[in-house]
PDB file of N, CA and C in Angstrom:
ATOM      1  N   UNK A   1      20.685 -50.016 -23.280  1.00  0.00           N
ATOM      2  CA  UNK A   1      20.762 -50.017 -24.726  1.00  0.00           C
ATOM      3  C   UNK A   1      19.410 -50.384 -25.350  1.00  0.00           C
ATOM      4  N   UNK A   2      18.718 -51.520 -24.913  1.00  0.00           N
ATOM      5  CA  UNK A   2      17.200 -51.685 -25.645  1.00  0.00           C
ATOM      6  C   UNK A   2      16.616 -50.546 -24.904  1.00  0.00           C
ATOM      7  N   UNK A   3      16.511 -50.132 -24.122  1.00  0.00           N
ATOM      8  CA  UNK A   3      15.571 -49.443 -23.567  1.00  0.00           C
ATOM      9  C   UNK A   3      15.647 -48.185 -24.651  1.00  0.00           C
ATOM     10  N   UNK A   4      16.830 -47.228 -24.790  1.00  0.00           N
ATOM     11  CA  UNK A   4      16.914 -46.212 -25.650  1.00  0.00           C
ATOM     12  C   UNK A   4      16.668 -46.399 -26.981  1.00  0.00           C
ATOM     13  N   UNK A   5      16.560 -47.746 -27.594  1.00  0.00           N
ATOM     14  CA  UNK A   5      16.516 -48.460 -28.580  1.00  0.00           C
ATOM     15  C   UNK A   5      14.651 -48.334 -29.051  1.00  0.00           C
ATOM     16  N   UNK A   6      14.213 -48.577 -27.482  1.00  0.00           N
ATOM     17  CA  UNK A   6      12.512 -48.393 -27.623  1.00  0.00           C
ATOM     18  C   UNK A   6      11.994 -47.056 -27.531  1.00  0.00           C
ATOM     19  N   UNK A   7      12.817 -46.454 -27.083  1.00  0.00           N
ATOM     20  CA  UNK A   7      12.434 -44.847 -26.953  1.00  0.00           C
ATOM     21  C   UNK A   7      12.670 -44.071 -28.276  1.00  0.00           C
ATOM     22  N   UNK A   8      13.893 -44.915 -29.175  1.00  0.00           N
ATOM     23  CA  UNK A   8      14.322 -44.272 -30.736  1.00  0.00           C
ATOM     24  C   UNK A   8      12.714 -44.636 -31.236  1.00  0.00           C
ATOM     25  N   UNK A   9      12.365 -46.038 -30.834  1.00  0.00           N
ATOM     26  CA  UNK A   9      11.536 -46.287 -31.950  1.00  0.00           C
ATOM     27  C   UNK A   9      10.081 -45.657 -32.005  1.00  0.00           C
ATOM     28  N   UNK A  10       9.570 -45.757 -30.497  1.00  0.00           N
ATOM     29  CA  UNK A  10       7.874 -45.333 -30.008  1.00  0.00           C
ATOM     30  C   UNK A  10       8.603 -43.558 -30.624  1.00  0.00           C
ATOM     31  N   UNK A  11       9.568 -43.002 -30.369  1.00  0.00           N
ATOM     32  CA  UNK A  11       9.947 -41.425 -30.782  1.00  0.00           C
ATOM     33  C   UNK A  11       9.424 -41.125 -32.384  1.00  0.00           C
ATOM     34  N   UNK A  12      10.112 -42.019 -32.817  1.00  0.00           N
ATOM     35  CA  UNK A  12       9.743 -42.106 -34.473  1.00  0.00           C
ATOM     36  C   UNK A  12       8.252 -42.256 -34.824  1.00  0.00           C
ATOM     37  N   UNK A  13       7.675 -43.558 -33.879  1.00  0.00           N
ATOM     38  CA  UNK A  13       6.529 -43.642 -34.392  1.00  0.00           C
ATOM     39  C   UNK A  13       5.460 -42.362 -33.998  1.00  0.00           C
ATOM     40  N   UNK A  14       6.329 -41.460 -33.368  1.00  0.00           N
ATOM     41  CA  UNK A  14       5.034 -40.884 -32.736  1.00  0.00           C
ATOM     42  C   UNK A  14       5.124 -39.811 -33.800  1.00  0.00           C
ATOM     43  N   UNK A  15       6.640 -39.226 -34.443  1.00  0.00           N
ATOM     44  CA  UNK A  15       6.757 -38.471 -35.315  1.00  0.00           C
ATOM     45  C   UNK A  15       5.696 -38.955 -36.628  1.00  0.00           C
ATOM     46  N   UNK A  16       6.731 -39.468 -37.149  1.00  0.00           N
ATOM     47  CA  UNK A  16       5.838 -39.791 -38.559  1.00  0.00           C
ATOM     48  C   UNK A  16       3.838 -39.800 -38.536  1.00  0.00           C
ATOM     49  N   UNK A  17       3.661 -40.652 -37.294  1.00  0.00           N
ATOM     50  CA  UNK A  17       2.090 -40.430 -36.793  1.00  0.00           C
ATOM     51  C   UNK A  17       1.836 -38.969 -36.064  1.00  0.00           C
ATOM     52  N   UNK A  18       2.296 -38.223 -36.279  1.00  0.00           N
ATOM     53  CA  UNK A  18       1.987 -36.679 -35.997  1.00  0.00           C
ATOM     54  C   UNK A  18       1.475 -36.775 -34.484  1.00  0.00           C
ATOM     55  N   UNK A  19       2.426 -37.370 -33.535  1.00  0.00           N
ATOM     56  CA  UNK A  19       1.460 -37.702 -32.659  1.00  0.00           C
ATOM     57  C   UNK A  19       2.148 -36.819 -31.171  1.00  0.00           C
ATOM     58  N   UNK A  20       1.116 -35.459 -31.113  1.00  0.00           N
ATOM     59  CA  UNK A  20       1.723 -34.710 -30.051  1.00  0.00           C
ATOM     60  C   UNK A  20       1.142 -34.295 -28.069  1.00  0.00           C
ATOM     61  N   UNK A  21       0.483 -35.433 -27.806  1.00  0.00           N
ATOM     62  CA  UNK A  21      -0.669 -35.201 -26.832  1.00  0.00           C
ATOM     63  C   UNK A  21      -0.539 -36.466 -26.474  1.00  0.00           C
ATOM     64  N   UNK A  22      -1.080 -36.986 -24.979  1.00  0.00           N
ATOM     65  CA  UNK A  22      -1.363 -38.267 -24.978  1.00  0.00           C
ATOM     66  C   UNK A  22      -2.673 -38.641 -25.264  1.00  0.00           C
ATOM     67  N   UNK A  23      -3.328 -37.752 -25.797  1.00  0.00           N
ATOM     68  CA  UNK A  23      -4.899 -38.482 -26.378  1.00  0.00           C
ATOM     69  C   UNK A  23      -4.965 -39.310 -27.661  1.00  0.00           C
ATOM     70  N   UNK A  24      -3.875 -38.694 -28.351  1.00  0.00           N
ATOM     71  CA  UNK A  24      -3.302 -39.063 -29.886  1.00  0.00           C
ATOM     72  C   UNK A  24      -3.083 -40.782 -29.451  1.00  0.00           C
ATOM     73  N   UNK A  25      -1.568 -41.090 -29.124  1.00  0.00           N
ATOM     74  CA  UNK A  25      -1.620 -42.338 -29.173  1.00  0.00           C
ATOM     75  C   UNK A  25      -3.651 -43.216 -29.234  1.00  0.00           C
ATOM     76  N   UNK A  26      -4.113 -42.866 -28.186  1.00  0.00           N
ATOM     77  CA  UNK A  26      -5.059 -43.896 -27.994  1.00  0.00           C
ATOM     78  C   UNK A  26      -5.913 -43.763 -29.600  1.00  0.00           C
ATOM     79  N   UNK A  27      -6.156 -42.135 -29.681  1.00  0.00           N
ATOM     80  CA  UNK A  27      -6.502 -42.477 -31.035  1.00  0.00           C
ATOM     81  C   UNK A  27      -6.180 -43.284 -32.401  1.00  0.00           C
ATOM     82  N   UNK A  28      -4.534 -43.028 -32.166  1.00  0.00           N
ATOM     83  CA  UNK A  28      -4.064 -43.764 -33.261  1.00  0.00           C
ATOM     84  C   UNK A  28      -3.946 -45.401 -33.320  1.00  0.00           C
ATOM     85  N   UNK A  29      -3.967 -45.671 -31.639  1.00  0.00           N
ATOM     86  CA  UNK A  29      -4.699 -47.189 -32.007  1.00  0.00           C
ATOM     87  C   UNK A  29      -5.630 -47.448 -32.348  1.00  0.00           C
ATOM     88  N   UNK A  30      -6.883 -46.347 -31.900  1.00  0.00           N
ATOM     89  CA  UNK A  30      -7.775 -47.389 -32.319  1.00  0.00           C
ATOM     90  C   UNK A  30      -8.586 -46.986 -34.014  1.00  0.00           C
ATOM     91  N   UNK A  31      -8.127 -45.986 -34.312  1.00  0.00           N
ATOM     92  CA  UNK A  31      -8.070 -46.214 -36.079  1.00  0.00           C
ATOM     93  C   UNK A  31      -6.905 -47.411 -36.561  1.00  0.00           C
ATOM     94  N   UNK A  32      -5.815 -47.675 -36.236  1.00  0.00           N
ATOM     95  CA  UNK A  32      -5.242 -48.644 -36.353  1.00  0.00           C
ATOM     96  C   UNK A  32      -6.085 -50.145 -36.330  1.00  0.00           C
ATOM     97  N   UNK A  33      -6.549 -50.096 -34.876  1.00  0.00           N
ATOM     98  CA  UNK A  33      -7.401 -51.947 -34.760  1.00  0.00           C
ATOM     99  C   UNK A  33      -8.652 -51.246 -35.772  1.00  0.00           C
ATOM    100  N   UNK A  34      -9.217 -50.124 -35.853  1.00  0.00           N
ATOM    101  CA  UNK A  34     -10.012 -50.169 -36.960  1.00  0.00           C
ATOM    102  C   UNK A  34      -9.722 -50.748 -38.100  1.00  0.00           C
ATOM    103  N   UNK A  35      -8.899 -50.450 -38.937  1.00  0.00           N
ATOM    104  CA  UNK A  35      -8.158 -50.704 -40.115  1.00  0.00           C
ATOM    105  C   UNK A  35      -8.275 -52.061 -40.231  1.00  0.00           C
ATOM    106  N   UNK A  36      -7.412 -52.966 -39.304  1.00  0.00           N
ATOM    107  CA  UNK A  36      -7.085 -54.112 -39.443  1.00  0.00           C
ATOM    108  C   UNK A  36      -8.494 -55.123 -39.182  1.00  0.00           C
ATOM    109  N   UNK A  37      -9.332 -53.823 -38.900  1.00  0.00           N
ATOM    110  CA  UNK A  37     -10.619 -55.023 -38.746  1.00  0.00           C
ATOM    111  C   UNK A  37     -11.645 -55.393 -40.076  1.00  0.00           C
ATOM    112  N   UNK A  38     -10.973 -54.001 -40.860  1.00  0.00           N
ATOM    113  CA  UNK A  38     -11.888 -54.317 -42.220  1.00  0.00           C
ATOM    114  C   UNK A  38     -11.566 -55.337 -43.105  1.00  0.00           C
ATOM    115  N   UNK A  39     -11.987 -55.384 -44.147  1.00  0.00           N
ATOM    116  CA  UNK A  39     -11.926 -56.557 -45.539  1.00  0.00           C
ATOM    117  C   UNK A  39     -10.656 -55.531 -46.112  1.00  0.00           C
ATOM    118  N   UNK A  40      -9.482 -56.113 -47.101  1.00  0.00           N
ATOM    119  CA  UNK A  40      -8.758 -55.427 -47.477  1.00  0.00           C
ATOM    120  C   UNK A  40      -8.974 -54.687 -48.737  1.00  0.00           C
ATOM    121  N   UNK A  41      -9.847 -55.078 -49.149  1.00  0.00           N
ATOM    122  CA  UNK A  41     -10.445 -53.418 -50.333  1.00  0.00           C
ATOM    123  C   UNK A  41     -10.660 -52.491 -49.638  1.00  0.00           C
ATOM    124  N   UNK A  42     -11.332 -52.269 -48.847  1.00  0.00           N
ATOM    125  CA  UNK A  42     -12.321 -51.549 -47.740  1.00  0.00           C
ATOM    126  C   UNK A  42     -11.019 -50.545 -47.077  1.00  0.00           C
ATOM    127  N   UNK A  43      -9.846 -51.886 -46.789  1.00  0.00           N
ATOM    128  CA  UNK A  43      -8.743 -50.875 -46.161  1.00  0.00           C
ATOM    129  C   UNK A  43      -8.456 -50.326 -46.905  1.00  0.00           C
ATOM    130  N   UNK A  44      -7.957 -50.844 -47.889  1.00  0.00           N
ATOM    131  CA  UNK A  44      -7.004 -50.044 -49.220  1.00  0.00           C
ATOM    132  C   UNK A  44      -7.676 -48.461 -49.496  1.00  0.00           C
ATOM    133  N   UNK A  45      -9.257 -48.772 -50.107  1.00  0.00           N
ATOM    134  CA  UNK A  45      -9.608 -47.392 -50.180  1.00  0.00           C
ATOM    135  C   UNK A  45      -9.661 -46.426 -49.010  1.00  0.00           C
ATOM    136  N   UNK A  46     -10.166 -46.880 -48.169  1.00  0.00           N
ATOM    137  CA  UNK A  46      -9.915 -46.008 -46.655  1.00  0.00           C
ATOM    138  C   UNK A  46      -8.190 -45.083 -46.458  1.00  0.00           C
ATOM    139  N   UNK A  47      -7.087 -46.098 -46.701  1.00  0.00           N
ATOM    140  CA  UNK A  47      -6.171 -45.529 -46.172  1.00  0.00           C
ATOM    141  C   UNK A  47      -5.607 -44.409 -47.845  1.00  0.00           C
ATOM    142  N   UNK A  48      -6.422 -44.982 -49.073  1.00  0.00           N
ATOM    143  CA  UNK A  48      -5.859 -43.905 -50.479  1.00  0.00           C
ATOM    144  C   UNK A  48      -6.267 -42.654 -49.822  1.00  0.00           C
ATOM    145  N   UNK A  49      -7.530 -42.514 -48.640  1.00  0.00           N
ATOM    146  CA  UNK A  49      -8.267 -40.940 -48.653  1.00  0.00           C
ATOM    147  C   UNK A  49      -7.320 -40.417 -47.400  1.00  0.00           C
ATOM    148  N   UNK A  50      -6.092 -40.968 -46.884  1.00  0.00           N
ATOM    149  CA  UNK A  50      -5.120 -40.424 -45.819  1.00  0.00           C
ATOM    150  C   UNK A  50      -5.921 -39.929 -44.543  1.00  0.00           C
ATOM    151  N   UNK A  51      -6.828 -40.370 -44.241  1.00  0.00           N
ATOM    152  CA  UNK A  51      -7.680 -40.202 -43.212  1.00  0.00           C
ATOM    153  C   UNK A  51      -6.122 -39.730 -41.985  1.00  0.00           C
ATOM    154  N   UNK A  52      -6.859 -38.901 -40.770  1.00  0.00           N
ATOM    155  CA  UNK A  52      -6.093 -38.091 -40.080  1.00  0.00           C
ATOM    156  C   UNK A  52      -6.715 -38.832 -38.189  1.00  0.00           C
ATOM    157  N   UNK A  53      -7.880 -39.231 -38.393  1.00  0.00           N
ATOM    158  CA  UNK A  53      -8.238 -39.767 -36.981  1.00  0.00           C
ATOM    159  C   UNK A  53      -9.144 -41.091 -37.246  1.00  0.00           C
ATOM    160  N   UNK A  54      -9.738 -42.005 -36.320  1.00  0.00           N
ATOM    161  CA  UNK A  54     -10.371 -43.008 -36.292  1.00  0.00           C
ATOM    162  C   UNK A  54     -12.240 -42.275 -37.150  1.00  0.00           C
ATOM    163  N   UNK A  55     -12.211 -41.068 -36.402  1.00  0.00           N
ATOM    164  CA  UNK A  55     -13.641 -41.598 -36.734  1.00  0.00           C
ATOM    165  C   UNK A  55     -13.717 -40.935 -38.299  1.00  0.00           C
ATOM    166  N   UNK A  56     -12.594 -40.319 -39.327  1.00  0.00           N
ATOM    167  CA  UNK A  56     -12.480 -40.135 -40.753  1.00  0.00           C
ATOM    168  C   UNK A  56     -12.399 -41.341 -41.490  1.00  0.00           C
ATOM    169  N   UNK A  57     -11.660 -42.391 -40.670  1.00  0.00           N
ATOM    170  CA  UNK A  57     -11.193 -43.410 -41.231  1.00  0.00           C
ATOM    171  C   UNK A  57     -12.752 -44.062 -41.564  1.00  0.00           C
ATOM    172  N   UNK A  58     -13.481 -44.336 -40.517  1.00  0.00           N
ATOM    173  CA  UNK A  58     -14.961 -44.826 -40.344  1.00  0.00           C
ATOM    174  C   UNK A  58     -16.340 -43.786 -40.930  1.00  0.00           C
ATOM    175  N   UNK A  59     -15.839 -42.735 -41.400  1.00  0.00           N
ATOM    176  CA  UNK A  59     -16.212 -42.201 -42.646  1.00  0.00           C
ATOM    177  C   UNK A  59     -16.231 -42.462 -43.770  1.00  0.00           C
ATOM    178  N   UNK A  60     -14.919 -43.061 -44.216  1.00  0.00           N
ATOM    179  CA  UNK A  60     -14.754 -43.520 -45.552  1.00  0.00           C
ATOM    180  C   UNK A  60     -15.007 -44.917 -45.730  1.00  0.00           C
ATOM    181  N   UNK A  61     -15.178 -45.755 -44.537  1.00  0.00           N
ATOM    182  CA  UNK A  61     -15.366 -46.990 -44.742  1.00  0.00           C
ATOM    183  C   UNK A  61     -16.729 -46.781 -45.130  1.00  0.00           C
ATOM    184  N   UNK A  62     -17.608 -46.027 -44.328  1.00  0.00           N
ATOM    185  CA  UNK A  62     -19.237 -45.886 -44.686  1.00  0.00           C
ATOM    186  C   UNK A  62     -19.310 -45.389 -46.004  1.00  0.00           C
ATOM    187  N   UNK A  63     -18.742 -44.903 -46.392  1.00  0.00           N
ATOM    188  CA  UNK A  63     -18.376 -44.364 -47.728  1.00  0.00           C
ATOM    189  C   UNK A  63     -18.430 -45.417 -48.727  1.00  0.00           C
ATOM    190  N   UNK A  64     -17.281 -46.299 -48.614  1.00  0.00           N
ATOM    191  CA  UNK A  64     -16.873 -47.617 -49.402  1.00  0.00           C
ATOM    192  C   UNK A  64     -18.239 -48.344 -48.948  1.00  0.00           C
ATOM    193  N   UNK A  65     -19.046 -48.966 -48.224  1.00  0.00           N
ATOM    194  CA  UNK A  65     -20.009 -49.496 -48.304  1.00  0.00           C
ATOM    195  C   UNK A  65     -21.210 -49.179 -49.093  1.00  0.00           C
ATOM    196  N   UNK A  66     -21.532 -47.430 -49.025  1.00  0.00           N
ATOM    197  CA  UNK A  66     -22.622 -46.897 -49.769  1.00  0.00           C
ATOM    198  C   UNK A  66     -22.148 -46.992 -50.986  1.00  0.00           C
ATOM    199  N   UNK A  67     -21.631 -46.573 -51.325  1.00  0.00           N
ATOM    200  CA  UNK A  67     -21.219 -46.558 -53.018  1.00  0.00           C
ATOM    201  C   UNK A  67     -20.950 -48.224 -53.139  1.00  0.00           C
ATOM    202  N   UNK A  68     -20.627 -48.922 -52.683  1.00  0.00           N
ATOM    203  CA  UNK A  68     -21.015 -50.408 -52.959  1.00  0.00           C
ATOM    204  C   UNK A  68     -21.921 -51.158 -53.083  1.00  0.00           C
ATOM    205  N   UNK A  69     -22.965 -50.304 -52.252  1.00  0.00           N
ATOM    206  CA  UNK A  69     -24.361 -50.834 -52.341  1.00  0.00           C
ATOM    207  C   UNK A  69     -24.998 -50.303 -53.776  1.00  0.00           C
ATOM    208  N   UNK A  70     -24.683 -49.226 -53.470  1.00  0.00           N
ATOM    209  CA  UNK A  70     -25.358 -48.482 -54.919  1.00  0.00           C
ATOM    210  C   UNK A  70     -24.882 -49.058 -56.100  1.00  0.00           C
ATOM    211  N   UNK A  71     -23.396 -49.763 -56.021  1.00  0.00           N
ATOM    212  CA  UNK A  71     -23.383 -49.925 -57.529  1.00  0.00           C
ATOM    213  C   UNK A  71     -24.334 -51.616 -57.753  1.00  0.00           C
ATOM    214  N   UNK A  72     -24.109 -52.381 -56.185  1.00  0.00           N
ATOM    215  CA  UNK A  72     -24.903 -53.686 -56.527  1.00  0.00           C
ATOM    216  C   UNK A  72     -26.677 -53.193 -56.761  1.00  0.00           C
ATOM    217  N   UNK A  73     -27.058 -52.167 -56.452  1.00  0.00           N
ATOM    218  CA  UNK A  73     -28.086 -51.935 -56.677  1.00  0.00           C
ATOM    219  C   UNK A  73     -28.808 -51.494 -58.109  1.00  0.00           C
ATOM    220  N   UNK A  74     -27.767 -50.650 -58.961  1.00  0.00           N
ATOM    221  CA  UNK A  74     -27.461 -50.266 -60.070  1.00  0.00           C
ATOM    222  C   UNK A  74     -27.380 -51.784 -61.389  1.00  0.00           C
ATOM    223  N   UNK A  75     -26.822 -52.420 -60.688  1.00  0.00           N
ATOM    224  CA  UNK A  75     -25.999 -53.447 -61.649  1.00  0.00           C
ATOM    225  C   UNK A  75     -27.562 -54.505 -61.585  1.00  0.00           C
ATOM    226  N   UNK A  76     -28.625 -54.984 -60.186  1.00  0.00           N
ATOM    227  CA  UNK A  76     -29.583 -55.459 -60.410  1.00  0.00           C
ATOM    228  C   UNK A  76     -30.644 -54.903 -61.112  1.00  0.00           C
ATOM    229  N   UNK A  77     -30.746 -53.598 -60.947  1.00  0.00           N
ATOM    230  CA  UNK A  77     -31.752 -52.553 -61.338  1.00  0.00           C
ATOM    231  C   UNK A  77     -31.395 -52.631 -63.434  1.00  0.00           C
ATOM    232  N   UNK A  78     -30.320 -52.683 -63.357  1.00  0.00           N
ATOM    233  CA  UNK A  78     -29.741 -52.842 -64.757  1.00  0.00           C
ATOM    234  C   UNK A  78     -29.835 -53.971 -65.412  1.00  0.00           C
ATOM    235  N   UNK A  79     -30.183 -55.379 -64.392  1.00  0.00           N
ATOM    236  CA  UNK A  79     -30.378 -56.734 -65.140  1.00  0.00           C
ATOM    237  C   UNK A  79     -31.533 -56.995 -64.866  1.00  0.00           C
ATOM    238  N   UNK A  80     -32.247 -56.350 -64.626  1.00  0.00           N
ATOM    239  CA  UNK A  80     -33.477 -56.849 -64.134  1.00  0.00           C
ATOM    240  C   UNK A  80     -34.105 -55.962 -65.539  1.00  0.00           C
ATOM    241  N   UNK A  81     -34.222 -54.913 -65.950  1.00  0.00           N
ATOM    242  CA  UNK A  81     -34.569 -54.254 -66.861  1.00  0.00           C
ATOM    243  C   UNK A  81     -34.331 -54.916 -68.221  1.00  0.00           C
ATOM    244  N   UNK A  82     -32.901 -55.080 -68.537  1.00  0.00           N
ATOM    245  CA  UNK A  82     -32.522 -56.403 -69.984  1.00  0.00           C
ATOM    246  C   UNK A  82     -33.390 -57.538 -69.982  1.00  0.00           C
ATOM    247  N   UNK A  83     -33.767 -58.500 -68.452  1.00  0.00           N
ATOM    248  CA  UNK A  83     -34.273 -59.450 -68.665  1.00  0.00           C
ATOM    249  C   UNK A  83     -35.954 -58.518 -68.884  1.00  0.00           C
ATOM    250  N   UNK A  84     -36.341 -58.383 -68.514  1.00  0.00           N
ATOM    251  CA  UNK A  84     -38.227 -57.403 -68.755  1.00  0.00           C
ATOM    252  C   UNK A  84     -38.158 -57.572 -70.316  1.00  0.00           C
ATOM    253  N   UNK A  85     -37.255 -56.686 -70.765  1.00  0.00           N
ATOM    254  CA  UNK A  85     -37.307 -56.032 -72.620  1.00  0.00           C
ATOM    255  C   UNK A  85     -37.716 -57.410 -73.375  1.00  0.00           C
ATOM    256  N   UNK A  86     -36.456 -58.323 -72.901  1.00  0.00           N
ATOM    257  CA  UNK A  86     -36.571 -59.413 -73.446  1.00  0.00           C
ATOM    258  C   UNK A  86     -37.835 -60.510 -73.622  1.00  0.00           C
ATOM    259  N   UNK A  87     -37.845 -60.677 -72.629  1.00  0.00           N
ATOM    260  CA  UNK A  87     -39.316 -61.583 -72.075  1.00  0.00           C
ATOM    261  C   UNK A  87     -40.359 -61.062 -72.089  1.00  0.00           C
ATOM    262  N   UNK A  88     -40.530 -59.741 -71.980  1.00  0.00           N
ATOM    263  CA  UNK A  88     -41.850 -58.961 -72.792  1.00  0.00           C
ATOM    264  C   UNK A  88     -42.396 -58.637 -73.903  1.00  0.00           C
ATOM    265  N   UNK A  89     -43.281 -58.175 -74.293  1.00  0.00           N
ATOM    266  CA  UNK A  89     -44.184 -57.972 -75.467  1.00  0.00           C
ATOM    267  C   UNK A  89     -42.905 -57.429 -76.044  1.00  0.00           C
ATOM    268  N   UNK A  90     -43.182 -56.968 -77.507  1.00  0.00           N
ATOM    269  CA  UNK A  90     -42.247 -56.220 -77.888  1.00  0.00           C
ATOM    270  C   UNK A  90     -42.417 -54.505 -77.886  1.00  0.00           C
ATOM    271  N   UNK A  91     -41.816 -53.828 -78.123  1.00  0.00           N
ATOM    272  CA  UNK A  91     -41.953 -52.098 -77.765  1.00  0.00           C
ATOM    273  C   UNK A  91     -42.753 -51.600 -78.653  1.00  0.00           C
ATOM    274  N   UNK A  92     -42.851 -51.639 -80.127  1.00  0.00           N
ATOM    275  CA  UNK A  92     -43.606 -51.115 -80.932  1.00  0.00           C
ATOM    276  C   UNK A  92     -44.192 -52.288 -81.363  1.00  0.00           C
ATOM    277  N   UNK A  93     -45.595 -52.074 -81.417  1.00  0.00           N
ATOM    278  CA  UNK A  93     -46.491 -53.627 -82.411  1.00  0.00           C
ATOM    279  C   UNK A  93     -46.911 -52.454 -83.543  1.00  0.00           C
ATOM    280  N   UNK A  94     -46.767 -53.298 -84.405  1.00  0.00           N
ATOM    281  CA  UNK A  94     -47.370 -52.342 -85.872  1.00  0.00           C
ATOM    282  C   UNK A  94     -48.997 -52.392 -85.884  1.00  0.00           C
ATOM    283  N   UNK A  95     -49.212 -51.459 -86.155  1.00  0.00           N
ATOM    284  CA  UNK A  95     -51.054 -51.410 -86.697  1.00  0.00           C
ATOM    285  C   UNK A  95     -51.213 -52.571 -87.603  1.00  0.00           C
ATOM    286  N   UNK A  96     -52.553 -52.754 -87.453  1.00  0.00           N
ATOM    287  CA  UNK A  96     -53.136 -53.912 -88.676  1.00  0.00           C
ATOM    288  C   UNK A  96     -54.149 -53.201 -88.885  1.00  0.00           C
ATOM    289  N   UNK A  97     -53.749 -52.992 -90.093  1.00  0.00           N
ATOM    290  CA  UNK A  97     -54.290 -51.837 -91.057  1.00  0.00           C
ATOM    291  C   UNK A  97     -55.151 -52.746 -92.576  1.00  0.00           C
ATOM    292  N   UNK A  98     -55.004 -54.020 -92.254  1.00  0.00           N
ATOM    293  CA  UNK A  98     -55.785 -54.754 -93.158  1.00  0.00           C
ATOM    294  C   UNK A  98     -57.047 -54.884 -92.615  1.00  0.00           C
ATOM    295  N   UNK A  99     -57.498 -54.861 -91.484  1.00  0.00           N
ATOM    296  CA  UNK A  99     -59.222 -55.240 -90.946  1.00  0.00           C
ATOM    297  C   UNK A  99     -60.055 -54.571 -91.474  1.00  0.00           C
TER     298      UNK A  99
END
């Protein structure tokens, strides 16, 4: 009875995980321990793009990192410019047209 019980269940899991080969399982673990190894933003967006194997999944994580960098890069590049305007000369000096 457990035994057929484990065979209902690994059956199912292999369905729903599209999983028809024995190369599949190993894949699908190890995008699985992938997953669980990231930060959970990182997962979240990874698993919205329905990735299909480990190394898509590790596509989109590189994905989620670049565009993360870029926006911290964006956001310094962007405060670093406000503080300049400020603390610098000003943009237009008027002529002195009295000398």
């Amino acid at each position: 009875m457990f035994l057929t019980s484990l065979r209902e269940i690994v059956q199912r899991y292999m369905d729903v995980r599209m999983i028809a080969t024995l190369s599949d399982p190993v894949e699908a673990n190890i995008q699985q321990q992938f997953l669980l190894s990231l930060k959970d933003n990182v997962c979240q967006f990874v698993l919205s793009k329905s990735p299909k194997t480990a190394a898509e999944s590790a596509e989109y994580g590189d994905l989620y990192f670049t565009i993360s960098r870029i926006g911290k890069e964006t956001d310094r590049l962007d405060v670093g410019q406000r503080h300049g305007q400020a603390e610098g000369p000003p943009r237009f000096v008027r002529p002195n047209f009295e000398a």
